[in-house]
Protein backbone atom coordinates (compact mmCIF):
# COMPACT_ATOMS: atom_id res chain seq x y z
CA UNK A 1 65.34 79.20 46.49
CA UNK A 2 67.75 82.15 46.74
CA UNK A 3 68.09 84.55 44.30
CA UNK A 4 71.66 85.54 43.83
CA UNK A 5 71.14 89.08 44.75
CA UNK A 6 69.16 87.70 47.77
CA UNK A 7 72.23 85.12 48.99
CA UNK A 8 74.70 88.56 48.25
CA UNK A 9 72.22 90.16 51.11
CA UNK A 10 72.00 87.68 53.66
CA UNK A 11 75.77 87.22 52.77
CA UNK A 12 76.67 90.79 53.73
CA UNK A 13 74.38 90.50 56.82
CA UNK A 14 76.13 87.89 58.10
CA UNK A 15 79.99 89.69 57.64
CA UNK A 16 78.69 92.46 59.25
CA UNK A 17 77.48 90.64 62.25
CA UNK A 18 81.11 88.81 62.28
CA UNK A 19 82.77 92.04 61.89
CA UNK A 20 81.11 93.68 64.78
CA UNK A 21 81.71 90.71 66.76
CA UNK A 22 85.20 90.75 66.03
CA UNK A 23 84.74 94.73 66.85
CA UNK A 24 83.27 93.93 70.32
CA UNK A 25 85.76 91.34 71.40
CA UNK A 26 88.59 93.52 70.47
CA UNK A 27 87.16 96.05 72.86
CA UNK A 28 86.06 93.89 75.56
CA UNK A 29 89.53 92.20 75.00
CA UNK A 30 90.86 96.61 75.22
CA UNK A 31 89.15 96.52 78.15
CA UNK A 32 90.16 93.74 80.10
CA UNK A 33 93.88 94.63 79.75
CA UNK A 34 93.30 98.14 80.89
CA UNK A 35 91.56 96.32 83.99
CA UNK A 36 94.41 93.90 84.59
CA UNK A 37 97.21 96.77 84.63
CA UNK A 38 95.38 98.56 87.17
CA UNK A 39 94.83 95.84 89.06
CA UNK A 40 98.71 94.41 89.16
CA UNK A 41 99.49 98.24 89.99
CA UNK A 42 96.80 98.38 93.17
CA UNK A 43 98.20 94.68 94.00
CA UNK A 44 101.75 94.88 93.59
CA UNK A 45 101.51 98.34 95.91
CA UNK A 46 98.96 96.65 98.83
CA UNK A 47 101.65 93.72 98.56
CA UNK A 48 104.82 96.29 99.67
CA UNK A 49 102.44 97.97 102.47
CA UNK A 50 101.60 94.37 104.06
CA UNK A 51 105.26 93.58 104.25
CA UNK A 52 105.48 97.11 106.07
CA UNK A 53 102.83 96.22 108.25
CA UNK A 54 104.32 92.95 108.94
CA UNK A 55 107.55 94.28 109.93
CA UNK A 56 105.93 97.25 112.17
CA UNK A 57 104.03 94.03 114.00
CA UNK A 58 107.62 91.76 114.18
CA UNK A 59 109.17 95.11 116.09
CA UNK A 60 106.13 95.03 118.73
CA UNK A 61 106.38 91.64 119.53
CA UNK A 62 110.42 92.16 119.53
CA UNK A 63 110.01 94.89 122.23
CA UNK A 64 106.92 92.69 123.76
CA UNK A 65 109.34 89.94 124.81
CA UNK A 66 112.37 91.97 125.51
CA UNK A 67 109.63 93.70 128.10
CA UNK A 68 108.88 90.81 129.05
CA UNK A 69 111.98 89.68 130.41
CA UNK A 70 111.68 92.49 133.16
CA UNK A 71 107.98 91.46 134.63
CA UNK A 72 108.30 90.12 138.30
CA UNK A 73 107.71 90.54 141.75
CA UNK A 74 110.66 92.89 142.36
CA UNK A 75 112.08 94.96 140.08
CA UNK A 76 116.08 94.69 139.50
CA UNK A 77 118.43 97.44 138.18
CA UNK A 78 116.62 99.09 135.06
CA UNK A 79 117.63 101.41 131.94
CA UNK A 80 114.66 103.88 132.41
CA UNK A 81 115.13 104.95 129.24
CA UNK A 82 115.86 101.75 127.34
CA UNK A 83 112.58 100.20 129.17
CA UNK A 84 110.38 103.40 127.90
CA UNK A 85 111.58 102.59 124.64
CA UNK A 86 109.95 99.75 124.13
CA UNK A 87 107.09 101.30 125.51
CA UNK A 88 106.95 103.19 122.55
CA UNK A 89 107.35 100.27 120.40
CA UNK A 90 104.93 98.56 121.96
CA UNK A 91 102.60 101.09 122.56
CA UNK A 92 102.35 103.73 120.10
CA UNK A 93 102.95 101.63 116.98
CA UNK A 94 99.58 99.84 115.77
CA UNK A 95 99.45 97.43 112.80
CA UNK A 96 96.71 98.34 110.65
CA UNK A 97 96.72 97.38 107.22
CA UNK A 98 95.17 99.24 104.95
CA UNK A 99 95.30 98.12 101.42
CA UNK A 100 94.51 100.72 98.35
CA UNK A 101 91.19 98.97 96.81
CA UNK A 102 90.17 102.02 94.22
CA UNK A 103 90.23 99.53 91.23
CA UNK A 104 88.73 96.35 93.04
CA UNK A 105 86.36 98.38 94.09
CA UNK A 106 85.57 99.80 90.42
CA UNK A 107 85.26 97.13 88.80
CA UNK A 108 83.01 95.12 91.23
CA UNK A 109 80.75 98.03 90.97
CA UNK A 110 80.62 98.87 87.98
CA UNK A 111 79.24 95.74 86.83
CA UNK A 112 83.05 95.12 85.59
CA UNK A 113 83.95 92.10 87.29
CA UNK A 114 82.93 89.74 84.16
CA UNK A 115 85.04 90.95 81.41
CA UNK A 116 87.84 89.18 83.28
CA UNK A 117 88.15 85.99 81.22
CA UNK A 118 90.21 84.67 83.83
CA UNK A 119 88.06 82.61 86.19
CA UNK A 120 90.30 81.94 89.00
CA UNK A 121 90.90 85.81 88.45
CA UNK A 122 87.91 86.66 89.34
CA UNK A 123 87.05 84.30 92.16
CA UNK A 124 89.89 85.86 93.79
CA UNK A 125 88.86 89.74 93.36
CA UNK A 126 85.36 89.10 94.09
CA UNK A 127 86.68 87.50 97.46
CA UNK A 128 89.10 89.95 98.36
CA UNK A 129 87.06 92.39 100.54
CA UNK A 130 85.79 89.36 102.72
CA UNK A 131 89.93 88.13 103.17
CA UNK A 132 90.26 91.53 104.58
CA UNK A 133 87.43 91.64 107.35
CA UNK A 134 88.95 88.34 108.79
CA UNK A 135 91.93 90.38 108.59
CA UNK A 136 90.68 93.47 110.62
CA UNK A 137 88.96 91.15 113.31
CA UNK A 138 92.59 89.87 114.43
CA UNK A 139 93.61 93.66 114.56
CA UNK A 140 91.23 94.50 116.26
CA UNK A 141 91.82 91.97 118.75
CA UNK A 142 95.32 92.58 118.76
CA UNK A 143 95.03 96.57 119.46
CA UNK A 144 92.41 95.70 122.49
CA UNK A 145 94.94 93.43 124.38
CA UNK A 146 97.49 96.27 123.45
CA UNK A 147 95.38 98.88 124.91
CA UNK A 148 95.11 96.92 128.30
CA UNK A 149 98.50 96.11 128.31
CA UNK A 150 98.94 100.12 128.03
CA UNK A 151 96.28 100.74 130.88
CA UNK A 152 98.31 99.22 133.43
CA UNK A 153 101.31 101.72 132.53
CA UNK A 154 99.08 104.84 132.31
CA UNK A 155 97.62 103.53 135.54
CA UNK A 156 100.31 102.37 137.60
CA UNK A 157 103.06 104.25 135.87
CA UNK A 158 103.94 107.88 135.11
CA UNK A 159 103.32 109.15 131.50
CA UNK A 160 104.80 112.46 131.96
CA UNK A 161 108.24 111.10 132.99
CA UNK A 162 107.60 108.84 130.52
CA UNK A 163 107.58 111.34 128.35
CA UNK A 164 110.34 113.31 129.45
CA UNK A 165 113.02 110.19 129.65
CA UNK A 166 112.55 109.57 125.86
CA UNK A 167 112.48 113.38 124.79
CA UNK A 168 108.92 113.11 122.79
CA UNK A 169 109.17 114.76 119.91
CA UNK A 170 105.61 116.21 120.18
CA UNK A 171 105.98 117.51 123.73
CA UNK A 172 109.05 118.67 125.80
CA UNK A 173 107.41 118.61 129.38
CA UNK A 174 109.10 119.46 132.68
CA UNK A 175 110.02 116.40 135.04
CA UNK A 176 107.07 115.28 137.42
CA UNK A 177 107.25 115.87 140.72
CA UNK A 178 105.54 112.07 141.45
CA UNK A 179 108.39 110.39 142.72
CA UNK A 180 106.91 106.75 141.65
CA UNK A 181 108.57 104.20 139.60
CA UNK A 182 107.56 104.30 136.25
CA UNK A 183 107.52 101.20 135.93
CA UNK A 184 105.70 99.58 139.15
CA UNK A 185 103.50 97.79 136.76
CA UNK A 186 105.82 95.65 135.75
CA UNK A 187 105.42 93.63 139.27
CA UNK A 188 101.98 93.46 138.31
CA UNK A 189 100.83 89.55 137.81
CA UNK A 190 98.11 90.21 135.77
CA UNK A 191 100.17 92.82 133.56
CA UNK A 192 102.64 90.26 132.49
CA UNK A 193 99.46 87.85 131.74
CA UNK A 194 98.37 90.45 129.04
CA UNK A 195 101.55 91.39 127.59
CA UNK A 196 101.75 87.95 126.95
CA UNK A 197 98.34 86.97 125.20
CA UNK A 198 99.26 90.64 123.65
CA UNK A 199 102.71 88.39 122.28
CA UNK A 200 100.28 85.08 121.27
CA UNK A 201 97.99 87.46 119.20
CA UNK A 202 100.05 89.41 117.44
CA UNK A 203 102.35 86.15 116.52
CA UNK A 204 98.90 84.80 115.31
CA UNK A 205 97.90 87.91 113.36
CA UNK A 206 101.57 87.32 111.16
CA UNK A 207 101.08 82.97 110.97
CA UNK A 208 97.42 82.92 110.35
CA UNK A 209 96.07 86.37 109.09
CA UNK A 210 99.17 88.34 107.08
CA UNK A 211 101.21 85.12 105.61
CA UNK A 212 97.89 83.98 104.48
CA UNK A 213 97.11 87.05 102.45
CA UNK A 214 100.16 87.52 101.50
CA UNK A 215 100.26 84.40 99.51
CA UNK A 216 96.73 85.32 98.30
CA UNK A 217 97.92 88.67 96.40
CA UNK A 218 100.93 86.89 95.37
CA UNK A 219 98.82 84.53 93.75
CA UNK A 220 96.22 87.55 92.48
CA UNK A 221 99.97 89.40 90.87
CA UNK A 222 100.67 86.05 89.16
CA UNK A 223 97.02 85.63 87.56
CA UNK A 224 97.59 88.71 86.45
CA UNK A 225 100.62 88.88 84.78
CA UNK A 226 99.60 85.34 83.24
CA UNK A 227 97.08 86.88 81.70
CA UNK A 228 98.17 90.48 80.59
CA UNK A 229 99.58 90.87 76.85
């Protein structure tokens, strides 16, 4: 049987341990909402730059089909200059999203990921870097067929006239002394066969790559914000 002064002891030992529990949770709890804000920071930011990704790959396929609508076997009156536009749209813009990942990364190496009570929470972080190589596959894929498309115009076209119809910024060149259309490739068969898978891929990259993820961090922002204090 206890002694009284023993019970006092073991009754102290055990208010101690309760109090250090309560001192650990309280951190670990500290802890967790410094980890959320960062996260709904790094989120809410890669959200706004895959919306301007979205919209760069909306204006290639815009100037894709208005190209589009001058492919044949003979080419009719053209705007030189309105036709090299799009070139540029088509051409020199490349979707590539590129989402900041500094605190994803942190706490998935730092042994972090746990302290987020949140289990769908974490589920979703811990999946996040494999939603983005899907991701870059279909860009990838995307920039190839743009890169053919662009062969055919460095090929059967004439860059430096190109360049001189829609004043580059980066070069002011003196006009060629080639005489060929610019645009010759546009009578091209094959040419209007790429520009067009170029068209299907990129519309694919928005349905079934960007939407996707985009309702994936909107769902990540809303975890969050369920669960910050």
């Amino acid at each position: 049987m206890l002694s009284v002064k023993s019970f006092s002891v073991v009754i102290g030992i055990l208010i101690a341990l309760q109090i250090d529990n309560w001192n650990e949770t309280q951190k670990s709890k500290s802890l967790e909402q410094q980890l959320l804000k960062a996260l709904l920071t790094e989120f809410e930011s890669n959200l706004q730059l895959l919306d301007e990704v979205i919209a760069m790959n909306n204006l290639n396929i815009e100037n894709s089909i208005r190209l589009g609508e001058f492919t044949g076997p003979s080419l009719s009156n053209i705007n030189e200059k309105e036709l090299s536009q799009y070139m540029v749209g088509i051409f020199k813009i490349e979707p590539r999203y590129t989402p900041n990942q500094g605190a994803v990364q942190e706490i998935i190496n730092s042994g972090r990921l746990s302290v987020l009570s949140d289990d769908l929470l974490r589920k979703a972080i811990s999946s996040w870097q494999s939603s983005l190589e899907s991701v870059k596959r279909q860009e990838t894929y995307v920039v190839e067929r743009r890169d053919i498309g662009h062969d055919f115009f460095l090929k059967g076209g004439n860059f430096r006239r190109h360049l001189d119809i829609i004043d580059d910024a980066l070069l002011d060149p003196t006009p060629s002394k080639f005489p060929d259309n610019d645009f010759k490739f546009l009578e091209n068969r094959e040419f209007e066969s790429q520009l067009y898978l170029f068209i299907v891929a990129s519309k694919n990259l928005n349905v079934a790559f960007y939407e996707p993820l985009r309702e994936r961090i909107n769902t990540i922002i809303n975890l969050i914000n369920n669960d910050l204090q």
